[in-house]
C-alpha atoms as a PDB file:
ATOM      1  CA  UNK A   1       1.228  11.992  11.605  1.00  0.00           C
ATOM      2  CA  UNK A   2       4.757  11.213  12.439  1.00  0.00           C
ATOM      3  CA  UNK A   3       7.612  13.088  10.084  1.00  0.00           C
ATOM      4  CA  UNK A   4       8.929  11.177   6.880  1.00  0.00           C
ATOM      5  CA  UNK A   5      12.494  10.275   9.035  1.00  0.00           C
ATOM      6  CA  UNK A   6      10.165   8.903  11.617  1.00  0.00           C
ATOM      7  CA  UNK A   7       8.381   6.279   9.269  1.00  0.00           C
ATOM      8  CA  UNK A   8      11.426   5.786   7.374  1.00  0.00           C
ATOM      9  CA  UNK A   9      12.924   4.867  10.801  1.00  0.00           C
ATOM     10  CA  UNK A  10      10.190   2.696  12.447  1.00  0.00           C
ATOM     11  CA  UNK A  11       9.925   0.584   9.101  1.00  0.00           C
ATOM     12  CA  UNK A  12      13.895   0.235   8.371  1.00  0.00           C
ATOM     13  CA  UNK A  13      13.707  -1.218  11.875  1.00  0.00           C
ATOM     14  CA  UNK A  14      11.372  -3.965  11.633  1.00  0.00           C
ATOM     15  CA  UNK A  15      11.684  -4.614   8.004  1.00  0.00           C
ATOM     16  CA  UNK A  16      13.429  -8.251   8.595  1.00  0.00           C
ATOM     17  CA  UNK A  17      10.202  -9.341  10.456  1.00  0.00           C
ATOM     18  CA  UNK A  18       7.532  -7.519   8.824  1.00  0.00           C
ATOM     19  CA  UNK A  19       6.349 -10.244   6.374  1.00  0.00           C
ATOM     20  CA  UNK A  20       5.901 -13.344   8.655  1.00  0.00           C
ATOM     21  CA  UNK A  21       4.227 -10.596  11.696  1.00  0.00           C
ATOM     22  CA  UNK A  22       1.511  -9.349   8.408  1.00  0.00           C
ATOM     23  CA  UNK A  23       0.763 -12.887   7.398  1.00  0.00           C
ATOM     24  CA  UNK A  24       0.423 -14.328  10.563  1.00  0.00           C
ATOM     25  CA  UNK A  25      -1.890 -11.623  12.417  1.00  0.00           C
ATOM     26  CA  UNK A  26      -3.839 -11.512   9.245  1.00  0.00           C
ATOM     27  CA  UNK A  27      -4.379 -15.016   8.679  1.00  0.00           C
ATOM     28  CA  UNK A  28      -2.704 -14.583   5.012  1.00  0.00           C
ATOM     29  CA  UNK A  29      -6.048 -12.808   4.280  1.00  0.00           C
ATOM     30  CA  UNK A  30      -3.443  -9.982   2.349  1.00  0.00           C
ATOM     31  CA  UNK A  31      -3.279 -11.909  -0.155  1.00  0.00           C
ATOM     32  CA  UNK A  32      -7.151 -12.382  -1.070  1.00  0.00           C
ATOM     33  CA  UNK A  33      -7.272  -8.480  -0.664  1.00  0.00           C
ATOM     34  CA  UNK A  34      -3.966  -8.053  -3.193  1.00  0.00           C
ATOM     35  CA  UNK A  35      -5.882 -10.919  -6.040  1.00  0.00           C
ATOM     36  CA  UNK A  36      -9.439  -8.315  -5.550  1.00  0.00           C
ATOM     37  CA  UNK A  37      -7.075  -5.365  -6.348  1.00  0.00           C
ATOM     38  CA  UNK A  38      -4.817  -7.151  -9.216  1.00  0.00           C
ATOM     39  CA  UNK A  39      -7.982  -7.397 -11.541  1.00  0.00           C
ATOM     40  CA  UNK A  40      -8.016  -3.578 -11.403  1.00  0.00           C
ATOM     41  CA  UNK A  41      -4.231  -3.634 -12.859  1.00  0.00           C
ATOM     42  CA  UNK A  42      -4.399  -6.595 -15.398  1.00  0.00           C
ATOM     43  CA  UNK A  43      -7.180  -5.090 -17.388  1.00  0.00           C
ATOM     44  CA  UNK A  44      -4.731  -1.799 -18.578  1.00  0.00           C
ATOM     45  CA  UNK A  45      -3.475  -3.990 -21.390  1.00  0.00           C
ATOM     46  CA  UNK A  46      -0.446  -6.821 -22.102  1.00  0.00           C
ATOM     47  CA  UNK A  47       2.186  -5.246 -20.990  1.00  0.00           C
ATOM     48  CA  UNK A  48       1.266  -2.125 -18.261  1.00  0.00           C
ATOM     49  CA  UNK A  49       4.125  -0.291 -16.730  1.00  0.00           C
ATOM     50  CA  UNK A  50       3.070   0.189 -13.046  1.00  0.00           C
ATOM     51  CA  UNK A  51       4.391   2.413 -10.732  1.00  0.00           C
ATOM     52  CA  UNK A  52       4.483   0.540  -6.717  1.00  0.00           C
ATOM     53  CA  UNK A  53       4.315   3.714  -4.112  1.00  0.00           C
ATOM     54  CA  UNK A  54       4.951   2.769  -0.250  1.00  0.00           C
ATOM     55  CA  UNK A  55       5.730  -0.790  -1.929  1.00  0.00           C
ATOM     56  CA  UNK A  56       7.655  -2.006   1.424  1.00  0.00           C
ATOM     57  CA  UNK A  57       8.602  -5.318   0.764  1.00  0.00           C
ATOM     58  CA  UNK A  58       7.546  -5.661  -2.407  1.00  0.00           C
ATOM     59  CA  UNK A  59       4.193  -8.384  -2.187  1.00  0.00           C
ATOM     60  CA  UNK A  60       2.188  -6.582  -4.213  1.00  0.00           C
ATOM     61  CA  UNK A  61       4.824  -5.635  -6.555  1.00  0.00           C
ATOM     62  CA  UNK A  62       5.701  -9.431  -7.167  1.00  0.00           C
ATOM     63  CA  UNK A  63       1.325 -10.668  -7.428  1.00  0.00           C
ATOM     64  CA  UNK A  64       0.988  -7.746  -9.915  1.00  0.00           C
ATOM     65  CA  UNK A  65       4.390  -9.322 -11.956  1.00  0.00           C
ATOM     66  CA  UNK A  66       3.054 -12.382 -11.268  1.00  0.00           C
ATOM     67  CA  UNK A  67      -0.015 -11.928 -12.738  1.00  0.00           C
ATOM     68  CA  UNK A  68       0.793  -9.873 -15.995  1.00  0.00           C
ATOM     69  CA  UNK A  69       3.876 -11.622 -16.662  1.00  0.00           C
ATOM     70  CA  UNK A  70       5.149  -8.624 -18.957  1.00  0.00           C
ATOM     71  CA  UNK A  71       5.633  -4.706 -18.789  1.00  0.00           C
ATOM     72  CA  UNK A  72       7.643  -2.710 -15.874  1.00  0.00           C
ATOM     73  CA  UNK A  73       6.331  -2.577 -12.119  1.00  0.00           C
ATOM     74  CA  UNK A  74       8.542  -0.656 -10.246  1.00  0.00           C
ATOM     75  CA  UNK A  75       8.463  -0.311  -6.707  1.00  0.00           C
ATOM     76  CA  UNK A  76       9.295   2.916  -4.585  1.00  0.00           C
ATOM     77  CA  UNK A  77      10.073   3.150  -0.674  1.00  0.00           C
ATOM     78  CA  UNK A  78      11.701   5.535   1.751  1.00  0.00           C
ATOM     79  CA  UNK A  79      12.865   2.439   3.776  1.00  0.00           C
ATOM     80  CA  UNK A  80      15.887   1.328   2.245  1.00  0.00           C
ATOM     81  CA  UNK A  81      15.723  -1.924   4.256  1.00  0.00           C
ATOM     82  CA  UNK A  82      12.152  -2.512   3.261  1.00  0.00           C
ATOM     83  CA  UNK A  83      13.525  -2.446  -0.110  1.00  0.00           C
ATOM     84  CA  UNK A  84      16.226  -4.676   0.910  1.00  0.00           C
ATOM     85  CA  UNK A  85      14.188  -7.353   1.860  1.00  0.00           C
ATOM     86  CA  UNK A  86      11.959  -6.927  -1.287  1.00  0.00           C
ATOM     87  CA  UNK A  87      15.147  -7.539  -3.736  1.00  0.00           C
ATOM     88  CA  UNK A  88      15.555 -10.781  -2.423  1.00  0.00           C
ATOM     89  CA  UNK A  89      12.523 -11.564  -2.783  1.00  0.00           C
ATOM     90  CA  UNK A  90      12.525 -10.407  -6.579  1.00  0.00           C
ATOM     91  CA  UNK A  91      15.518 -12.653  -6.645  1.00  0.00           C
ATOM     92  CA  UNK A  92      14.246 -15.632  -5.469  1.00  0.00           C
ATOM     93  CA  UNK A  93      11.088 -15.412  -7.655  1.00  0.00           C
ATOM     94  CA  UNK A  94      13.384 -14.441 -10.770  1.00  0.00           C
ATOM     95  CA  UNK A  95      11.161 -11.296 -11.244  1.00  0.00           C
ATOM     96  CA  UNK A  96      14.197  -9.088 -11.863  1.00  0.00           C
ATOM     97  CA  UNK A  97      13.207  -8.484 -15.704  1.00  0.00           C
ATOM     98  CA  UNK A  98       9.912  -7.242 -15.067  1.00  0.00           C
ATOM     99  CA  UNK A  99      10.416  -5.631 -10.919  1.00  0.00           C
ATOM    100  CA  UNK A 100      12.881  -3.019 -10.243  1.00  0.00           C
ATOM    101  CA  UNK A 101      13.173  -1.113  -6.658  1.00  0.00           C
ATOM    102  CA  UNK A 102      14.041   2.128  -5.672  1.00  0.00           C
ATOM    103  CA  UNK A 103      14.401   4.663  -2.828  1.00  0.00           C
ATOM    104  CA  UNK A 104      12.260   6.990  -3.403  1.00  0.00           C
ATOM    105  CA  UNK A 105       9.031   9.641  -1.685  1.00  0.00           C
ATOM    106  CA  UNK A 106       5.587   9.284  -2.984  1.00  0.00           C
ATOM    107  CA  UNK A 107       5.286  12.943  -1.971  1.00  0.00           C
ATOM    108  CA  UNK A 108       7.617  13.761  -4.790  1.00  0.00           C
ATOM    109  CA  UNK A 109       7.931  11.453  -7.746  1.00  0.00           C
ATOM    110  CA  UNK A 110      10.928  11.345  -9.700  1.00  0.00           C
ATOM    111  CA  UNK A 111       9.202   9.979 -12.986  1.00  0.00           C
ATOM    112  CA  UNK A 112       7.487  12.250 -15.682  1.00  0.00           C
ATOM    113  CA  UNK A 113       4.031  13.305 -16.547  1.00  0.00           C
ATOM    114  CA  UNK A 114       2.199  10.713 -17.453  1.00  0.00           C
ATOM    115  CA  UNK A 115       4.702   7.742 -17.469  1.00  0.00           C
ATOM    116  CA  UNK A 116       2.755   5.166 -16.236  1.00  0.00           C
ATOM    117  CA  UNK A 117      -0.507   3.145 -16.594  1.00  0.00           C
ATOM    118  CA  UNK A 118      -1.609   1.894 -13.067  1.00  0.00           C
ATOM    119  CA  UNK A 119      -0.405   3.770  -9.963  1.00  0.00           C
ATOM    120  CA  UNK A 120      -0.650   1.217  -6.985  1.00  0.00           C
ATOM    121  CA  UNK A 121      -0.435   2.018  -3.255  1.00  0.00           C
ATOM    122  CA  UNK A 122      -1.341  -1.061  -0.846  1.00  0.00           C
ATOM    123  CA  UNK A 123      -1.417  -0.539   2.852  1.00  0.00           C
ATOM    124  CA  UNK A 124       1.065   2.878   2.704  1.00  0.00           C
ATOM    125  CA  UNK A 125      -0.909   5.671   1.926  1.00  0.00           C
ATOM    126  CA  UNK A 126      -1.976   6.199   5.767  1.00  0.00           C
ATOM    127  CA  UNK A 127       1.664   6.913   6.266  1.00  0.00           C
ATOM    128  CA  UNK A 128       2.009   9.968   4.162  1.00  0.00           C
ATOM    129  CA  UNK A 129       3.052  12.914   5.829  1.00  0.00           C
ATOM    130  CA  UNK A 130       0.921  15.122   3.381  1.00  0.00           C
ATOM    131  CA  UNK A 131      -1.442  12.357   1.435  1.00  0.00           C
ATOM    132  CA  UNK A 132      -3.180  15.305  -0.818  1.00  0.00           C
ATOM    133  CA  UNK A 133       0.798  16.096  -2.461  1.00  0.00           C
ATOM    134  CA  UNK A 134       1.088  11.799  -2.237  1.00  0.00           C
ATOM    135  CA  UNK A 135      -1.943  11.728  -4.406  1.00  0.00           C
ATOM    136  CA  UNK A 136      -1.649  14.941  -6.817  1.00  0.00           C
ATOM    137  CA  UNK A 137       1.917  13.007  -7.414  1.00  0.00           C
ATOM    138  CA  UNK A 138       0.055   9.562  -8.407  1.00  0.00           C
ATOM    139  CA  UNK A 139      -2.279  11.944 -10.320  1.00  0.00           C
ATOM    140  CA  UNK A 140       0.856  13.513 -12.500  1.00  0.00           C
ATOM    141  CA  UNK A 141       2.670  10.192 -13.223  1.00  0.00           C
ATOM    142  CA  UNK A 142      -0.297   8.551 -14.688  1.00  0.00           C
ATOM    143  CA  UNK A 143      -1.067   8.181 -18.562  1.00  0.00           C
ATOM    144  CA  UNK A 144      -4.868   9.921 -19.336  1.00  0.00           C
ATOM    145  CA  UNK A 145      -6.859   7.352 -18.594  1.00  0.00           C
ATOM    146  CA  UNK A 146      -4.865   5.621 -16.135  1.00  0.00           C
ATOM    147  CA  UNK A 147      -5.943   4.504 -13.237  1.00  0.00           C
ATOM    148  CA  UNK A 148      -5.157   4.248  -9.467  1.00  0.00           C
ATOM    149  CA  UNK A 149      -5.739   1.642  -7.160  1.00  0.00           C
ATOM    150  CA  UNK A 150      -5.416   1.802  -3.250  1.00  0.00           C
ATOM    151  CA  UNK A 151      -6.283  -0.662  -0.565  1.00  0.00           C
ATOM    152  CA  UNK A 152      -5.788   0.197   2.860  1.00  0.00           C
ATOM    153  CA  UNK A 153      -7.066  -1.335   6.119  1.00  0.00           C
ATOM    154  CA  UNK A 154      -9.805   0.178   8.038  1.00  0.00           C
ATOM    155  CA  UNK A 155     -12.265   0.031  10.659  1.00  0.00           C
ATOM    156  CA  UNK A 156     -15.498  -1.758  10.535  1.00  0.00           C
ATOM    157  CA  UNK A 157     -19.047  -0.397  10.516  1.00  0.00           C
ATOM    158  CA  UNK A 158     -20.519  -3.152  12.273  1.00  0.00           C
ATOM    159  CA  UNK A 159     -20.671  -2.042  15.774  1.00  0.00           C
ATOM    160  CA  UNK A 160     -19.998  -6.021  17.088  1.00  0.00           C
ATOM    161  CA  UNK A 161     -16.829  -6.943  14.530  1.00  0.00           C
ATOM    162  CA  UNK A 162     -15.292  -3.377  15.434  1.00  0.00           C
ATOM    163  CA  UNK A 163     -15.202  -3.788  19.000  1.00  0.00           C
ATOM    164  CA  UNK A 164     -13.262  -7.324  18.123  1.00  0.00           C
ATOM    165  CA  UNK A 165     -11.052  -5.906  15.690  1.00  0.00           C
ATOM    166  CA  UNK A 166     -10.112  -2.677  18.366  1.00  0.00           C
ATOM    167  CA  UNK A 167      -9.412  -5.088  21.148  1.00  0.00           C
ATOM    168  CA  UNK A 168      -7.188  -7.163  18.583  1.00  0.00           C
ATOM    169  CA  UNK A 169      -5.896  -3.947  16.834  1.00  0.00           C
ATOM    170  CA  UNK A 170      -5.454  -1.838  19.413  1.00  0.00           C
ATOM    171  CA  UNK A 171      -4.351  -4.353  22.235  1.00  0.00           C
ATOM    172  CA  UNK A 172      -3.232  -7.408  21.306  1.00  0.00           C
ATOM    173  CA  UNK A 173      -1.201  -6.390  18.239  1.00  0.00           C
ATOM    174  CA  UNK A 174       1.332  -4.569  19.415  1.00  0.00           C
ATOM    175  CA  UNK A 175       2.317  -6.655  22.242  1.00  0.00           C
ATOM    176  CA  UNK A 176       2.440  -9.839  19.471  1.00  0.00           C
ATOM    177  CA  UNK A 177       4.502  -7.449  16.908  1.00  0.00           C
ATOM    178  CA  UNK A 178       6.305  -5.841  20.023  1.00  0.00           C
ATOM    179  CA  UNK A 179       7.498  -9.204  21.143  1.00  0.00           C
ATOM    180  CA  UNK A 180       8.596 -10.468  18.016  1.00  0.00           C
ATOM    181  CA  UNK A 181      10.294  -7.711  16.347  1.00  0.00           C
ATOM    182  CA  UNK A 182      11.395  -6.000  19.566  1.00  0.00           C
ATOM    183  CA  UNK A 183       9.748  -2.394  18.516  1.00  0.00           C
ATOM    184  CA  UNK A 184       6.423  -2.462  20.313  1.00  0.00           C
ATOM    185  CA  UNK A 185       6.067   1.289  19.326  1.00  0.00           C
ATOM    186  CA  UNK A 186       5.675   0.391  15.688  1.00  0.00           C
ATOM    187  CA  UNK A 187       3.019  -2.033  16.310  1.00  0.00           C
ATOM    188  CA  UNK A 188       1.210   0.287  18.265  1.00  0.00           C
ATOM    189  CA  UNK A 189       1.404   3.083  15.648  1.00  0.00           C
ATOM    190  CA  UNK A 190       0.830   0.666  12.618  1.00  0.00           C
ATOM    191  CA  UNK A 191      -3.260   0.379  14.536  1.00  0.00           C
ATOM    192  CA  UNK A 192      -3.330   3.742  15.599  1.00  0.00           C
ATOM    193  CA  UNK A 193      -2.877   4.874  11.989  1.00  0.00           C
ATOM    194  CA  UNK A 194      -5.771   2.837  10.931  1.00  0.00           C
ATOM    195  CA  UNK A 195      -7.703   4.541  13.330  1.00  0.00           C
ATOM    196  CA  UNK A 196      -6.852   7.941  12.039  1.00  0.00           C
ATOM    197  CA  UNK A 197      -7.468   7.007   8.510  1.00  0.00           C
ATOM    198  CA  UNK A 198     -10.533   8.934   7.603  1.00  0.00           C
ATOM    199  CA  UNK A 199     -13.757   6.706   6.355  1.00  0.00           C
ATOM    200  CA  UNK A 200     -14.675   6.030   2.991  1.00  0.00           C
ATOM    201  CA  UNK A 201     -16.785   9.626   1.964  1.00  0.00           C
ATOM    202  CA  UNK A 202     -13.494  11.626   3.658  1.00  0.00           C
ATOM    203  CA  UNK A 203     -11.235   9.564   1.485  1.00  0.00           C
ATOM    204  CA  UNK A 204     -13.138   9.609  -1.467  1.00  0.00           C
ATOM    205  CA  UNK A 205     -13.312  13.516  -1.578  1.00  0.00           C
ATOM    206  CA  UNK A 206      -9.555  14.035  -1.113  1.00  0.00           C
ATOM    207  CA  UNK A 207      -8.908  11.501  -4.142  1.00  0.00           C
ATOM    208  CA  UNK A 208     -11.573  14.025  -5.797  1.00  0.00           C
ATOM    209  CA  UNK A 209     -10.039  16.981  -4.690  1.00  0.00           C
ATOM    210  CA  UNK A 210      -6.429  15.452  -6.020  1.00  0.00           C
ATOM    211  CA  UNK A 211      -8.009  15.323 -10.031  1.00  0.00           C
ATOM    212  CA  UNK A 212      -9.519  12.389  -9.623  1.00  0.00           C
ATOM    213  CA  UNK A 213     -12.151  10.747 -12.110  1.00  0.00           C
ATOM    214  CA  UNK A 214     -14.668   7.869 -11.942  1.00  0.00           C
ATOM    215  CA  UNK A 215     -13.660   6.972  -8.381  1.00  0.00           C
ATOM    216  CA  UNK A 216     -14.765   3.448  -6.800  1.00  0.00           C
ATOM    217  CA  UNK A 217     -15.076   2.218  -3.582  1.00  0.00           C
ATOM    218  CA  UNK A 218     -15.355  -1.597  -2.413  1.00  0.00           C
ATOM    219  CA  UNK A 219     -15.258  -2.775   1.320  1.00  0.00           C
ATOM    220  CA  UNK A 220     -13.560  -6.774   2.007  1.00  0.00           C
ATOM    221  CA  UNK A 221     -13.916  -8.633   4.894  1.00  0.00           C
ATOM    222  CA  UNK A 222     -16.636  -6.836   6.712  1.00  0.00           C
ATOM    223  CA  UNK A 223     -14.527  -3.588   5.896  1.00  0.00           C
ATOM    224  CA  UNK A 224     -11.320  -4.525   7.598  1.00  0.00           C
ATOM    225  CA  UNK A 225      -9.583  -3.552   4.109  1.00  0.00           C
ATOM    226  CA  UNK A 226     -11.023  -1.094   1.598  1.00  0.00           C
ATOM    227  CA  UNK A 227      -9.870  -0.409  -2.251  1.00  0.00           C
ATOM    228  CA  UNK A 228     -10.431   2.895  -4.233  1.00  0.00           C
ATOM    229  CA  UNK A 229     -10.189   3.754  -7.314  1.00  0.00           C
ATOM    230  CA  UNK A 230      -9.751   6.643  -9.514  1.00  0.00           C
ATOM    231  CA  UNK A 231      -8.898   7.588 -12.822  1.00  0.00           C
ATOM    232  CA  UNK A 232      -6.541  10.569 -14.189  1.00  0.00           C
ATOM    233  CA  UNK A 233      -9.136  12.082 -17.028  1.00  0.00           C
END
């Protein structure tokens, strides 16, 4: 796994076209995944305050405001021009009462015990440097009872679908996110750090290991994404 300045680095430097690359190569399919994950978040009560780790540019951050339409989501990145982009987009939405952003490392909250309701990560926690401190974090900021929710792309089982998705993933990606944001590197790491995401038993054990109660597990679109679950007891 790359170093913390690395990532920070690599995502600063295609932050301007990361949005239109993810929508595009995943057929807006994000979005469904982000709605699945959203009923997770909703159910903590009228007004949640949700804590956004790895938020990037700040989609989910704006469906979960969207969708609650009162309480605090705040959003936390080590890309400062991830973050950039994501203000504007708070902006334009006129989100700013409910969204706030911040610089800030998942491996080492700033917030207190138990400050928050719903600890979300979507499509960031394979970029930890050292995911077991990322999650005993998410573990310390939640209320008793709170609950974290996680989706993160993966490979599939079916032996057919993942020899597509490699040849797309793996191949054709990075020369299409290469080309457009002129960093071929980071589209050939964003795949390879699928890759090296461990399966759904491996995950679910470190979440376990990390404190973790009542943990779920749910595969989308023939397992291309996955969400977990897990609940501070």
């Amino acid at each position: 796994m790359p170093s913390k300045e690395k990532i920070e680095g690599m995502f600063d430097n295609i932050a301007k076209d990361y949005d239109s690359l993810n929508h595009i190569m995943s057929l807006s399919i994000d979005k469904i995944w982000r709605r699945k994950a959203i009923k997770k978040i909703k159910d903590s009560g009228e007004a949640p305050r949700v804590l956004d780790v790895a938020c990037g540019t700040g989609d989910f951050s704006i469906a979960i405001a969207k969708a609650v339409r009162k309480g605090e989501v705040i959003g936390v990145d080590i890309s400062k021009e991830m973050l950039e982009v994501m203000r504007q987009k708070v902006l334009k939405n006129k989100l700013e009462s409910i969204i706030s952003q911040e610089v800030g490392d998942g491996e080492a909250l700033r917030f207190p015990d138990a400050s928050f309701d719903r600890v979300v990560n979507a499509f960031g926690i394979r970029n930890f440097e050292d995911r077991d401190k990322g999650l005993r974090e998410a573990l310390r900021v939640l209320k008793p009872g709170g609950r974290l929710v996680i989706l993160e792309l993966s490979r599939p089982q079916n032996k057919i679908i993942r020899w597509f998705y490699d040849l797309y993933f793996l191949h054709i990606l990075p020369i299409i996110g290469g080309k457009v944001s002129g960093d071929r590197a980071a589209y050939a790491y964003l795949p390879a750090s699928v890759k090296a995401f461990p399966g759904k038993k491996e995950f679910t054990a470190e979440l376990r290991r990390a404190g973790f109660v009542n943990i779920t597990h749910r595969a989308f679109t023939f397992g291309i994404c996955r969400m977990y679950t897990g609940e501070r007891g």
